[in-house]
PDB file of N, CA and C in Angstrom:
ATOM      1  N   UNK A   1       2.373  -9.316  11.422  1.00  0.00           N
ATOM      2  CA  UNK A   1       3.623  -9.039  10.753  1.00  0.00           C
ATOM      3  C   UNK A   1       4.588  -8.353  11.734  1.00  0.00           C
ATOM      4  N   UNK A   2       3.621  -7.328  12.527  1.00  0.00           N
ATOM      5  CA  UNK A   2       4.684  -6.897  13.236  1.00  0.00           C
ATOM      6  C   UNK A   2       5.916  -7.887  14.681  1.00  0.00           C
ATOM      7  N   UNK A   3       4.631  -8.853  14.843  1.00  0.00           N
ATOM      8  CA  UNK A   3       5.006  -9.568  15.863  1.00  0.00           C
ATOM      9  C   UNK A   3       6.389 -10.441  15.175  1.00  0.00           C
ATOM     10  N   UNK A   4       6.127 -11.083  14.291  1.00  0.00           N
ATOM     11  CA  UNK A   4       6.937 -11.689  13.364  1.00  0.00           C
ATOM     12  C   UNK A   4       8.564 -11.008  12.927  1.00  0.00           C
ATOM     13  N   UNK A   5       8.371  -9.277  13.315  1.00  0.00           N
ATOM     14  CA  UNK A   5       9.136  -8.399  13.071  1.00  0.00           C
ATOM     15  C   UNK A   5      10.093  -8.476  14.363  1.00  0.00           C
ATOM     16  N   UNK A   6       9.259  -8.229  15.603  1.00  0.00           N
ATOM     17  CA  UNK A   6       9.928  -8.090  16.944  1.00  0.00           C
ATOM     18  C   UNK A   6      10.643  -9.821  16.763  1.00  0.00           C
ATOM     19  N   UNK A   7       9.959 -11.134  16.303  1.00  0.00           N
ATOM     20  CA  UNK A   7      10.961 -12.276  16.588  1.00  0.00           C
ATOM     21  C   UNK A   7      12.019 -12.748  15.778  1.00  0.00           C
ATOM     22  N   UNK A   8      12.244 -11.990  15.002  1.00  0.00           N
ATOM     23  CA  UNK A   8      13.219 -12.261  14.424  1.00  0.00           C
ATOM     24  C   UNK A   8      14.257 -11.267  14.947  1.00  0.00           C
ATOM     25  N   UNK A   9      14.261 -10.003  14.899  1.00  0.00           N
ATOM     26  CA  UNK A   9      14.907  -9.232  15.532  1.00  0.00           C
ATOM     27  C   UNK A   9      15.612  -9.887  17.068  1.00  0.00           C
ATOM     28  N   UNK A  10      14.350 -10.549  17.826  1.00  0.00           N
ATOM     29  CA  UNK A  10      15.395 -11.143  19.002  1.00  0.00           C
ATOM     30  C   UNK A  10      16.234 -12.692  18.249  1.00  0.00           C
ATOM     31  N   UNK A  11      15.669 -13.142  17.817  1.00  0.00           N
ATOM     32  CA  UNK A  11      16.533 -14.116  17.337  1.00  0.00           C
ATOM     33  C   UNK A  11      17.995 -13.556  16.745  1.00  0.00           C
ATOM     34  N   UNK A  12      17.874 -13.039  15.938  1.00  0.00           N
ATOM     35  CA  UNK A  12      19.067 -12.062  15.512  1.00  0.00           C
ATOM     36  C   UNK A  12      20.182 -11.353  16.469  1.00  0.00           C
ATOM     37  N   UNK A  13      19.400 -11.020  17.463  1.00  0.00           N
ATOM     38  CA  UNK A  13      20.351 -10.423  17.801  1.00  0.00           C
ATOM     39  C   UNK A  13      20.953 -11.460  19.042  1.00  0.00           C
ATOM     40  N   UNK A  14      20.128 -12.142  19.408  1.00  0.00           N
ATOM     41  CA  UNK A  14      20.557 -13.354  20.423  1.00  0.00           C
ATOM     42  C   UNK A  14      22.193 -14.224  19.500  1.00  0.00           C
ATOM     43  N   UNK A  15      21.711 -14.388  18.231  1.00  0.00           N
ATOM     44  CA  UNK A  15      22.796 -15.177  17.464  1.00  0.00           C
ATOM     45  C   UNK A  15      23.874 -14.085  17.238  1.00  0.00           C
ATOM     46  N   UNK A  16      23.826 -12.807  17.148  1.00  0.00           N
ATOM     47  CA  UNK A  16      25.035 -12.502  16.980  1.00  0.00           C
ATOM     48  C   UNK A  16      25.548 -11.836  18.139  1.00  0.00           C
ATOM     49  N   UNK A  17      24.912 -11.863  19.498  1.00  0.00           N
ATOM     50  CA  UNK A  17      26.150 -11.634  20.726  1.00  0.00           C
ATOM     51  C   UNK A  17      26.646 -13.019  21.199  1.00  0.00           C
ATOM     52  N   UNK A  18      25.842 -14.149  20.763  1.00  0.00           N
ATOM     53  CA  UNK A  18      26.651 -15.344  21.068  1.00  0.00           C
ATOM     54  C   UNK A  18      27.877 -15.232  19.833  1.00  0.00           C
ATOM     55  N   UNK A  19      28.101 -15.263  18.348  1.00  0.00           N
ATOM     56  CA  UNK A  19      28.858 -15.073  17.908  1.00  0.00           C
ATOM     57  C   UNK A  19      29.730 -14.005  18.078  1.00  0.00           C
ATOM     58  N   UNK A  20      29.503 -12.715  18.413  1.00  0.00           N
ATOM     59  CA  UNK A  20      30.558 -12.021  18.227  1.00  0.00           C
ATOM     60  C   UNK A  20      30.918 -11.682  19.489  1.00  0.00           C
ATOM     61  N   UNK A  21      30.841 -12.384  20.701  1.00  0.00           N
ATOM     62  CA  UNK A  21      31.091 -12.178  22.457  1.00  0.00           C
ATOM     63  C   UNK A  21      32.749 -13.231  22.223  1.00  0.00           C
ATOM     64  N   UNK A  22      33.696 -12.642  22.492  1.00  0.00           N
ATOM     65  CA  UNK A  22      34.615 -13.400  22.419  1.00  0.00           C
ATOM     66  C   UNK A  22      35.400 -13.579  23.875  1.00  0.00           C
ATOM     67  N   UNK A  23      34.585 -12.285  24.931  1.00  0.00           N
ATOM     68  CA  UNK A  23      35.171 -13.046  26.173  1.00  0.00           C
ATOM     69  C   UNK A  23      34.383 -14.350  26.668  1.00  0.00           C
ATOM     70  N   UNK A  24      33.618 -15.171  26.381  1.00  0.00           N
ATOM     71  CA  UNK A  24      33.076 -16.201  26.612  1.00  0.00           C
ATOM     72  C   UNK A  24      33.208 -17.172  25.627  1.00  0.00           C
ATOM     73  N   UNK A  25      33.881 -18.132  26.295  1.00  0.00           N
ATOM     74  CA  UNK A  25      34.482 -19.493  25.693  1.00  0.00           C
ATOM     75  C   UNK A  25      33.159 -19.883  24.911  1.00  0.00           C
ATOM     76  N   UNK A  26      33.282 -20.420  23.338  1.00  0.00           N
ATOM     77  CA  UNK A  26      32.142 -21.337  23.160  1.00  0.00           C
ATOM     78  C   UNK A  26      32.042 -22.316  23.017  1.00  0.00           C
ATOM     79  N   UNK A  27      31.356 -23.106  23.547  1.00  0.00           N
ATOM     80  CA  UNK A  27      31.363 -24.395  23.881  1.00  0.00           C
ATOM     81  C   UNK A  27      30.467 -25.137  22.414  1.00  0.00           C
ATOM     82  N   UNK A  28      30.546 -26.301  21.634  1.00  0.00           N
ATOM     83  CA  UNK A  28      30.194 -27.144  20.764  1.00  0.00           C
ATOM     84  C   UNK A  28      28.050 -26.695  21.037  1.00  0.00           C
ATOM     85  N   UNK A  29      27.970 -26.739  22.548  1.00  0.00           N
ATOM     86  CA  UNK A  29      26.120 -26.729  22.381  1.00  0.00           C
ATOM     87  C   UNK A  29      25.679 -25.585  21.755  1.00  0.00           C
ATOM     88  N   UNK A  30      26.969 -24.145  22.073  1.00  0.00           N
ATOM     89  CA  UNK A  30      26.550 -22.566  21.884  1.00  0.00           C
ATOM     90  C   UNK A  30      26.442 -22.510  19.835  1.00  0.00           C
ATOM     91  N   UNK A  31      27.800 -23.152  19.849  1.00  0.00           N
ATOM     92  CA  UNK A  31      27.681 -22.774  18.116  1.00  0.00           C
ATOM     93  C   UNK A  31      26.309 -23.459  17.643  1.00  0.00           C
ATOM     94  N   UNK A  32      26.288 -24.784  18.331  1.00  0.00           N
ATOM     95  CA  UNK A  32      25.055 -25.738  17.454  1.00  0.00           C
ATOM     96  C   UNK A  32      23.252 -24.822  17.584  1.00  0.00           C
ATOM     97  N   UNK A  33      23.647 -24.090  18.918  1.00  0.00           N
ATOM     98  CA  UNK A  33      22.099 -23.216  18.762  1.00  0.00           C
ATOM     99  C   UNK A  33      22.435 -21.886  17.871  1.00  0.00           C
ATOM    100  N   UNK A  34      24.000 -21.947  17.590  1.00  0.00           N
ATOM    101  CA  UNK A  34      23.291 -20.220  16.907  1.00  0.00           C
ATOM    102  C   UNK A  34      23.192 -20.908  15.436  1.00  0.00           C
ATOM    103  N   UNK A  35      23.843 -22.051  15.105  1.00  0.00           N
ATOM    104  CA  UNK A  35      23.268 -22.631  13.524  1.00  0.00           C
ATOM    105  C   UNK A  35      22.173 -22.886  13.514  1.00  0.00           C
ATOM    106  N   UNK A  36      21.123 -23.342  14.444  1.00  0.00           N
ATOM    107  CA  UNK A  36      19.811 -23.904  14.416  1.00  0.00           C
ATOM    108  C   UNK A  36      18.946 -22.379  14.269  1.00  0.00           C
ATOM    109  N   UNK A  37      19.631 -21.395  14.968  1.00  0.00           N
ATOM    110  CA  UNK A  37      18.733 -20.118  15.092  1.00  0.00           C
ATOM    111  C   UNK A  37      18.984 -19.827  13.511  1.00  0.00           C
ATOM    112  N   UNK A  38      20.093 -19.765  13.254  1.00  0.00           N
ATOM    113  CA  UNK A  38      20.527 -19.058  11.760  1.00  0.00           C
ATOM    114  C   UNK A  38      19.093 -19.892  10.471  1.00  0.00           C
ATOM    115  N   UNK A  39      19.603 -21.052  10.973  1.00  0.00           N
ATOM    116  CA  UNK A  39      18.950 -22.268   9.826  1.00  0.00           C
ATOM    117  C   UNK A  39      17.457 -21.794  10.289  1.00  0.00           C
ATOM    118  N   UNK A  40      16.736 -21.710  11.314  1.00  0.00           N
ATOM    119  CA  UNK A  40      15.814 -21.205  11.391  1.00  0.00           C
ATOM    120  C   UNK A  40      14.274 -19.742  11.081  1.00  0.00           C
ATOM    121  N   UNK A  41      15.599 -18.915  11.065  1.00  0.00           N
ATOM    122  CA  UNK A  41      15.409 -17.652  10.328  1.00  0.00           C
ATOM    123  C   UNK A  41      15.655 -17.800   8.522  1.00  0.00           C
ATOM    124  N   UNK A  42      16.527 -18.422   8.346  1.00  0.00           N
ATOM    125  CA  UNK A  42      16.250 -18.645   6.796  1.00  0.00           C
ATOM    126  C   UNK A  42      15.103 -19.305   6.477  1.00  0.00           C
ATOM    127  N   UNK A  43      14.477 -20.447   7.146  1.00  0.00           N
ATOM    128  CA  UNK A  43      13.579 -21.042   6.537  1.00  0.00           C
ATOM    129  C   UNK A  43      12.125 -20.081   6.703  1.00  0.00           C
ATOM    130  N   UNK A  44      12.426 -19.120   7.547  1.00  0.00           N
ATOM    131  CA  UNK A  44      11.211 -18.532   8.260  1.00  0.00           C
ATOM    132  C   UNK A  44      11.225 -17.390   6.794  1.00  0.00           C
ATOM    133  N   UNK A  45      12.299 -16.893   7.049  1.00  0.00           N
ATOM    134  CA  UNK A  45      11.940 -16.511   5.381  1.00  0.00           C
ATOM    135  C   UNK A  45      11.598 -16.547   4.169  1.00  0.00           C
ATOM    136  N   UNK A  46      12.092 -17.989   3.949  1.00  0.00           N
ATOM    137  CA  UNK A  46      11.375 -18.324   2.665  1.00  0.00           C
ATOM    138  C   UNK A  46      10.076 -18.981   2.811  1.00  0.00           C
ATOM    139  N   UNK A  47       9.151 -18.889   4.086  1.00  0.00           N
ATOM    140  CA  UNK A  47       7.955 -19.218   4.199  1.00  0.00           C
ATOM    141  C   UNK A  47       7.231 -17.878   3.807  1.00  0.00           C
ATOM    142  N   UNK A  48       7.807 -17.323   4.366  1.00  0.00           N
ATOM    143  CA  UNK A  48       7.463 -15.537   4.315  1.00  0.00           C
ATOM    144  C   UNK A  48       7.185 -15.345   2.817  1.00  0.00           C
ATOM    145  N   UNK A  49       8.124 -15.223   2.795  1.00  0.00           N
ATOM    146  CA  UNK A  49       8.291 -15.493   0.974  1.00  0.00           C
ATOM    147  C   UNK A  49       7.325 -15.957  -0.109  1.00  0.00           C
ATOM    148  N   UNK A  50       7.225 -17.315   0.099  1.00  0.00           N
ATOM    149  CA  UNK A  50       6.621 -18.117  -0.904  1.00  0.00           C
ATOM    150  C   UNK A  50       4.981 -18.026  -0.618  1.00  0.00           C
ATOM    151  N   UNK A  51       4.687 -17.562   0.980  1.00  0.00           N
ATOM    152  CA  UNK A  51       2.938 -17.386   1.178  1.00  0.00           C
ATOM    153  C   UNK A  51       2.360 -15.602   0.849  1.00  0.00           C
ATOM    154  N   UNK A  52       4.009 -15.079   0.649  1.00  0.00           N
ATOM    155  CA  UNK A  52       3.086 -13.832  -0.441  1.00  0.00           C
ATOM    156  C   UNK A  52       3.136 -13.917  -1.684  1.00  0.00           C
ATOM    157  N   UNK A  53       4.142 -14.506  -2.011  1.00  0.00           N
ATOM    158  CA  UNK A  53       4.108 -14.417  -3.734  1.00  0.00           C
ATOM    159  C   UNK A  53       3.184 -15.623  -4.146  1.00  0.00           C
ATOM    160  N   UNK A  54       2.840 -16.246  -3.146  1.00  0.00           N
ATOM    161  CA  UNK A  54       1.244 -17.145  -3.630  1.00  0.00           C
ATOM    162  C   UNK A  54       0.302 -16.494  -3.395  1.00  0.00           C
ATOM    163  N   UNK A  55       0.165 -15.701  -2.456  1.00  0.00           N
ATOM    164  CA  UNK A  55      -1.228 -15.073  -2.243  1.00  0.00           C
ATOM    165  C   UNK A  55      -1.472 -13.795  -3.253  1.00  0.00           C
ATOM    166  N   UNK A  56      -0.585 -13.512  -3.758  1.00  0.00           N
ATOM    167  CA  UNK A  56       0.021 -12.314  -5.034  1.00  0.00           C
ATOM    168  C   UNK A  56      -0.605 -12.771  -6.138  1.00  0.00           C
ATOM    169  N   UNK A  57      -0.045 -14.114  -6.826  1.00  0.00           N
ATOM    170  CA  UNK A  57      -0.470 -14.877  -8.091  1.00  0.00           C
ATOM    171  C   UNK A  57      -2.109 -15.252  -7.575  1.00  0.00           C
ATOM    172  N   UNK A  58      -2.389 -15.282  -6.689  1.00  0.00           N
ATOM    173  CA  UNK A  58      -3.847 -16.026  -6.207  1.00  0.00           C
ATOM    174  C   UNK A  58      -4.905 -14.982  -6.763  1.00  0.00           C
ATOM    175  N   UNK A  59      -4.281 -13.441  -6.740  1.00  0.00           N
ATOM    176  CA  UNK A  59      -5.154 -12.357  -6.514  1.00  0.00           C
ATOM    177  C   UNK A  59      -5.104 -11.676  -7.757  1.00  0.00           C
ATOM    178  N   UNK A  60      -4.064 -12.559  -8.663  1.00  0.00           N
ATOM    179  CA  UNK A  60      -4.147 -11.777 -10.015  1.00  0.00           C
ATOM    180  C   UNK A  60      -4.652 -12.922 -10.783  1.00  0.00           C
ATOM    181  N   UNK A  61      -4.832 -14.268 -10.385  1.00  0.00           N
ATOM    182  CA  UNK A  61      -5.554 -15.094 -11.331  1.00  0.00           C
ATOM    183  C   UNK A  61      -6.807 -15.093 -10.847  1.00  0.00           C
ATOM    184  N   UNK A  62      -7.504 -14.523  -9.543  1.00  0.00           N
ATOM    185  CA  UNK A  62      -8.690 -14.201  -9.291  1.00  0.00           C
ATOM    186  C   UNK A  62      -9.111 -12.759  -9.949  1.00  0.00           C
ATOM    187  N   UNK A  63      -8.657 -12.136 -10.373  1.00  0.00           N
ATOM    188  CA  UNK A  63      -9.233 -10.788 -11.247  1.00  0.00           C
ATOM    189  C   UNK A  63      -9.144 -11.394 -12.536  1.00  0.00           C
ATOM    190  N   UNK A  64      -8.403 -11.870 -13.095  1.00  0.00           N
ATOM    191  CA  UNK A  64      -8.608 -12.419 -14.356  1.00  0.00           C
ATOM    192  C   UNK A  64      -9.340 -13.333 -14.841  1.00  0.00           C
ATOM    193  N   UNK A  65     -10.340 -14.366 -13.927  1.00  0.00           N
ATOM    194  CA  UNK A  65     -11.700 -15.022 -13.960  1.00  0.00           C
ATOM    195  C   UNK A  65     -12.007 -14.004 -13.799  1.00  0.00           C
ATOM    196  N   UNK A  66     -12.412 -12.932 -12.840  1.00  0.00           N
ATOM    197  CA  UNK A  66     -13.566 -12.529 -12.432  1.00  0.00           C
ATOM    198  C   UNK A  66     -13.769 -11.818 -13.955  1.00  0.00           C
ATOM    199  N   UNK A  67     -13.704 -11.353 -14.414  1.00  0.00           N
ATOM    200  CA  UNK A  67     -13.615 -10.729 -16.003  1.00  0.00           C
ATOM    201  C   UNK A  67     -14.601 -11.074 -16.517  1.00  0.00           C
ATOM    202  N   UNK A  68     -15.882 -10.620 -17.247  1.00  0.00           N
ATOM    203  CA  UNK A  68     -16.885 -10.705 -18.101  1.00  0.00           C
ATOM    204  C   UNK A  68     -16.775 -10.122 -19.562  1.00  0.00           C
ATOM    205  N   UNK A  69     -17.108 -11.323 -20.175  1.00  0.00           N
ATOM    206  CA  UNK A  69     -16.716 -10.752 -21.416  1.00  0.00           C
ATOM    207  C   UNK A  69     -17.766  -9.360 -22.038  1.00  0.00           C
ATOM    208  N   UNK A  70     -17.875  -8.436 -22.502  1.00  0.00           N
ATOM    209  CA  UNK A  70     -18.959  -7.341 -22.905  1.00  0.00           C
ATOM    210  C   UNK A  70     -18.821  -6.930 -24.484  1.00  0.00           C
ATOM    211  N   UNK A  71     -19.776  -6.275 -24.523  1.00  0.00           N
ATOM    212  CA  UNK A  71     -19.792  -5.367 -26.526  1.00  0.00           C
ATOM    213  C   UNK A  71     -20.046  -3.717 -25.950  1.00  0.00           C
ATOM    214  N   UNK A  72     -20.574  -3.268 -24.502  1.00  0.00           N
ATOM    215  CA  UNK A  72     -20.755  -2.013 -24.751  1.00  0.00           C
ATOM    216  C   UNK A  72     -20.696  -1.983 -22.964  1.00  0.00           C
ATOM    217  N   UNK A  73     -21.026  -0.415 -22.952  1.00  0.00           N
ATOM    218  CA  UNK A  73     -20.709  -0.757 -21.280  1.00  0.00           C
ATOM    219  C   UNK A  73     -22.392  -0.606 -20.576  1.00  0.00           C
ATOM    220  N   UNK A  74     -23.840  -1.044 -21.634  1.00  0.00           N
ATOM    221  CA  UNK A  74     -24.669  -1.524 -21.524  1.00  0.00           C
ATOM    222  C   UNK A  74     -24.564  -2.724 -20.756  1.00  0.00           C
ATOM    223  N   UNK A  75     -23.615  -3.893 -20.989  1.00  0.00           N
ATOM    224  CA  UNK A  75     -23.300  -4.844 -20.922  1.00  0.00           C
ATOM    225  C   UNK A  75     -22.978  -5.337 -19.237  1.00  0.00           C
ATOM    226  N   UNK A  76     -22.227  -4.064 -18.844  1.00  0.00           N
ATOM    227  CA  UNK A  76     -21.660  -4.294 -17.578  1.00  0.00           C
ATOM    228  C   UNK A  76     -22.636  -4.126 -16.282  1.00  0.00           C
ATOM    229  N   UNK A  77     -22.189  -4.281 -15.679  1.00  0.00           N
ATOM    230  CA  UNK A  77     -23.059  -3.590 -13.665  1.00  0.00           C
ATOM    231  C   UNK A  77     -22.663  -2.632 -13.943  1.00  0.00           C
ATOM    232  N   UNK A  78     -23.316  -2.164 -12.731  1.00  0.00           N
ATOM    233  CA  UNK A  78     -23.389  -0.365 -12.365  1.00  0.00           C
ATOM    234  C   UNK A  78     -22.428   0.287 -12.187  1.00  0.00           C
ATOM    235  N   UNK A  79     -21.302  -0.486 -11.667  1.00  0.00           N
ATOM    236  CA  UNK A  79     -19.980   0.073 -10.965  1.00  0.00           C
ATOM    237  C   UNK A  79     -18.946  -0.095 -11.874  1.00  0.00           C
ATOM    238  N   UNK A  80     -19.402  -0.997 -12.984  1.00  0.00           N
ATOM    239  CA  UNK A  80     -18.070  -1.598 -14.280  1.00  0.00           C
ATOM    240  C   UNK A  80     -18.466  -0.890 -15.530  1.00  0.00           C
ATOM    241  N   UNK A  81     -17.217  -1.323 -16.144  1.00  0.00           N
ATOM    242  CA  UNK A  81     -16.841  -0.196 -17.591  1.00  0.00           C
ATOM    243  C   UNK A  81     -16.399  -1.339 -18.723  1.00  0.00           C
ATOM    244  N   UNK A  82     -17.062  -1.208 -19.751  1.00  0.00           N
ATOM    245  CA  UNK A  82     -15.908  -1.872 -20.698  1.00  0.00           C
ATOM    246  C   UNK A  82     -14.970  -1.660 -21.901  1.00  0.00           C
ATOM    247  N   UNK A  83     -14.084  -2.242 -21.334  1.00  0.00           N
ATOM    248  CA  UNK A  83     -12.824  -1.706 -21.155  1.00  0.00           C
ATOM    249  C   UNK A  83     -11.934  -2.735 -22.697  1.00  0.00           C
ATOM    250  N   UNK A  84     -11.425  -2.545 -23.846  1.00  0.00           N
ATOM    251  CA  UNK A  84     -10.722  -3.438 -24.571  1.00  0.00           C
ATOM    252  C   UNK A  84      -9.171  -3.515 -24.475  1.00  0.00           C
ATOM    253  N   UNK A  85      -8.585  -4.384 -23.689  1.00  0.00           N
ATOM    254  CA  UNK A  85      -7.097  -4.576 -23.587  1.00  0.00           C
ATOM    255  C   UNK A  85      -6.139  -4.374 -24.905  1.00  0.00           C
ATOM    256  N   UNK A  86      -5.161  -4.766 -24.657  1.00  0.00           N
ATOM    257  CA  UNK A  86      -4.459  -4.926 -26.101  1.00  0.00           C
ATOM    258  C   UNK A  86      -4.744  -6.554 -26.351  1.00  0.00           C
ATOM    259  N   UNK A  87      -5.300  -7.253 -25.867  1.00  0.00           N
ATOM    260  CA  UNK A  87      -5.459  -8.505 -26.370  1.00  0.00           C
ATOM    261  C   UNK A  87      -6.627  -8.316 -27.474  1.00  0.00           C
ATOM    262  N   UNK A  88      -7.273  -7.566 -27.502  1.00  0.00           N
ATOM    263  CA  UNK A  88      -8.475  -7.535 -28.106  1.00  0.00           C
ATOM    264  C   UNK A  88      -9.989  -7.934 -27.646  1.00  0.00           C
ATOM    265  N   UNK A  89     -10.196  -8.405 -26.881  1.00  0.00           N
ATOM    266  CA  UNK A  89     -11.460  -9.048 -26.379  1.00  0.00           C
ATOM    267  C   UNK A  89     -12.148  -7.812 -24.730  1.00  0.00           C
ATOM    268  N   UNK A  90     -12.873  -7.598 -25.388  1.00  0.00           N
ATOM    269  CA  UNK A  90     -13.914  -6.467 -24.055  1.00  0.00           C
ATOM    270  C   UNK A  90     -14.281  -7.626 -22.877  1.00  0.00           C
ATOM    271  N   UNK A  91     -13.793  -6.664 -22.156  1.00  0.00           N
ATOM    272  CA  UNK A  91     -14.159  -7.320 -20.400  1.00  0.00           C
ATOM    273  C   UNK A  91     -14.904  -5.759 -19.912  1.00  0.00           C
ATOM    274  N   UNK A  92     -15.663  -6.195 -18.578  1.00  0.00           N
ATOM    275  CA  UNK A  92     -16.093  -5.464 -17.894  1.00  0.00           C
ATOM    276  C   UNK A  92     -15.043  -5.310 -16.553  1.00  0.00           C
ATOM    277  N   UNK A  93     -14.632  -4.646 -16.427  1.00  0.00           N
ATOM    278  CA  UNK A  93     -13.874  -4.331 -15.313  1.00  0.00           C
ATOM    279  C   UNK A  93     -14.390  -3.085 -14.077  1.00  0.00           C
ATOM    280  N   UNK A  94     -14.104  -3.255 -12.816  1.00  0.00           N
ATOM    281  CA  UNK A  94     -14.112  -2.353 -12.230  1.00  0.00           C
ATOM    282  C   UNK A  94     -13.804  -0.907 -12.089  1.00  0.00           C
ATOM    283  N   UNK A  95     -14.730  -0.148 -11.714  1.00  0.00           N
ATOM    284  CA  UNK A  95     -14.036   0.972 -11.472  1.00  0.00           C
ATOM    285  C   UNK A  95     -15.129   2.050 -10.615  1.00  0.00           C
ATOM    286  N   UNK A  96     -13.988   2.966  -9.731  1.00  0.00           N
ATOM    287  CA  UNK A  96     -13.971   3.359  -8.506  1.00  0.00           C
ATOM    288  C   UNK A  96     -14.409   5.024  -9.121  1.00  0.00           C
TER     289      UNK A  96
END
């Protein structure tokens, strides 16, 4: 993450001394790389993006299988409790 941190940061800042350097003429190739850098960092974001808020939903529909249904905390392992939600139905859940 951190590395990911330092490349965007140079990308960034590469695109905005080419944009905001106005003693240097820009030529049609300069604008077309700082749109490709720009267009680039957006997409890098919404990769960013969409592989945590999947790995997010991944880790809350994996606790919600892992769930055993119970009647007492006889029922559970050594380390679990059971526990009745507001849904109504006893699970064994973890606890520390």
């Amino acid at each position: 993450m951190f590395f990911l941190a330092i490349k965007v940061h140079k990308y960034l800042d590469i695109s905005l001394q080419i944009y905001y350097n106005n003693s240097i003429k820009k030529s049609q190739s300069q604008l077309q790389s700082l749109k490709m850098r720009v267009l680039y960092f957006v997409f890098l974001l919404l990769v960013v993006f969409s592989v945590v808020s999947a790995s997010k939903s991944q880790r809350k529909l994996r606790s919600k299988t892992d769930a055993t249904p119970c009647n007492s905390n006889s029922d559970c392992k050594f380390n679990q409790r059971c526990i009745e939600p507001k849904s109504g139905v006893k699970f064994c859940v973890n606890f520390v």
